[in-house]
Protein backbone atom coordinates (compact mmCIF):
# COMPACT_ATOMS: atom_id res chain seq x y z
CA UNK A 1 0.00 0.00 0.00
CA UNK A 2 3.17 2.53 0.66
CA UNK A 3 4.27 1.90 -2.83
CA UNK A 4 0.73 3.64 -4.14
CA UNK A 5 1.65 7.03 -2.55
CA UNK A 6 4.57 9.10 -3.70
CA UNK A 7 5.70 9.40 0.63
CA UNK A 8 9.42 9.19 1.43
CA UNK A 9 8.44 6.56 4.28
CA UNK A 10 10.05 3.32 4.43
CA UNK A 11 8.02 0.57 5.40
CA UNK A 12 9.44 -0.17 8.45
CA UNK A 13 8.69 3.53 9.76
CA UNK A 14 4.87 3.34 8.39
CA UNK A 15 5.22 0.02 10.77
CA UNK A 16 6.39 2.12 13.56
CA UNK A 17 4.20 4.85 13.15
CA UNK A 18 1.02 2.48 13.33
CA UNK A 19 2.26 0.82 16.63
CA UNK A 20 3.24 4.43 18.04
CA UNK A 21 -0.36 5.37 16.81
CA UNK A 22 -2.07 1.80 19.07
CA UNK A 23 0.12 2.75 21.98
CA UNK A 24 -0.89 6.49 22.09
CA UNK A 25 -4.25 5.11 23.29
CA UNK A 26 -3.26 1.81 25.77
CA UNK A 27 -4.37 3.37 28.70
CA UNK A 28 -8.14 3.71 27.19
CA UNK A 29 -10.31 1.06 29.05
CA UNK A 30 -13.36 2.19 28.79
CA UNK A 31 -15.23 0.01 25.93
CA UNK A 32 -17.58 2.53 24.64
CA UNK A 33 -14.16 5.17 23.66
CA UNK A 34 -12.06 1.88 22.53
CA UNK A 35 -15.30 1.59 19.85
CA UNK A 36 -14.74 5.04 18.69
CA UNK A 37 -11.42 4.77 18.24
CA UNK A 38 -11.21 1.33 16.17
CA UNK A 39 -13.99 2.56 14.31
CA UNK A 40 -11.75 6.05 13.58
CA UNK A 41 -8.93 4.04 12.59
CA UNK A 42 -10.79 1.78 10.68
CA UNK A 43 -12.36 5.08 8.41
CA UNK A 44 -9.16 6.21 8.18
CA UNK A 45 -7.45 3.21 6.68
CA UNK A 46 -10.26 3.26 4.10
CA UNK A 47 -9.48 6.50 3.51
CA UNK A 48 -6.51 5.54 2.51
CA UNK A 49 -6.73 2.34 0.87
CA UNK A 50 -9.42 4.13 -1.40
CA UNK A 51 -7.09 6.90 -2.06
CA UNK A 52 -9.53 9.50 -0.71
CA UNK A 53 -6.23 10.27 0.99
CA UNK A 54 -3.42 12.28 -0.84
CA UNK A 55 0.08 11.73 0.16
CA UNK A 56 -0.15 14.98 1.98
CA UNK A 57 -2.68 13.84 4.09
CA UNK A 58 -1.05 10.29 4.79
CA UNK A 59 2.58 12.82 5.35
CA UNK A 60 0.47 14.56 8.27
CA UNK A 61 0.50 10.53 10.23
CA UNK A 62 4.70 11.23 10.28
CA UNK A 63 4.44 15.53 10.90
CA UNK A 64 6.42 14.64 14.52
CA UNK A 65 8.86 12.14 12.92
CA UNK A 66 10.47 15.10 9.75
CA UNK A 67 12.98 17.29 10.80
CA UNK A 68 11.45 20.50 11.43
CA UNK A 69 11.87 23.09 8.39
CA UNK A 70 14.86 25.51 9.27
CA UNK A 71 13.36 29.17 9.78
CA UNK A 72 15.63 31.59 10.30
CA UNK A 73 18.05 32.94 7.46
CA UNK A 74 21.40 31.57 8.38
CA UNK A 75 19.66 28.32 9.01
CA UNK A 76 18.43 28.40 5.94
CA UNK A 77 21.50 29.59 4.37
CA UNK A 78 22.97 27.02 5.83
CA UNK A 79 20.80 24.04 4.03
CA UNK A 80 20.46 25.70 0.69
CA UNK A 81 16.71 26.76 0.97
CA UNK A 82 16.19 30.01 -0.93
């Protein structure tokens, strides 16, 4: 499925990501939230599979994991962004 979007993600950080995302929400024990959430993930993994989902919108599941964009000038400078 990572091969159908144009994402520099490997495959073995989209794995990562997806456990990070299940352990985010392991101390959740009440059974009427744990609903909600499977059925959130669920939407959004049709979402995906159906491509309703551009590879900006799958990019925003790894926002945390990119190195943040430099923003001051010699930082820039520095990296070669004009």
């Amino acid at each position: 499925m990572l091969y159908q979007y144009d994402v520099p993600i490997t495959k073995k950080e989209a794995e990562e990501k997806l456990k990070e995302r299940f352990r985010e929400n392991a101390h959740v024990t009440d059974v009427r939230v744990v609903d909600i959430l499977i059925m959130k993930g669920q939407m959004e993994l049709d979402e995906v599979m159906e491509h309703w989902m551009g590879n900006m919108h799958v990019m925003k599941f790894f926002k945390d994991t990119q190195p943040e964009k430099p923003s001051d000038f010699l930082s820039k400078f520095y990296q070669g962004v004009e």
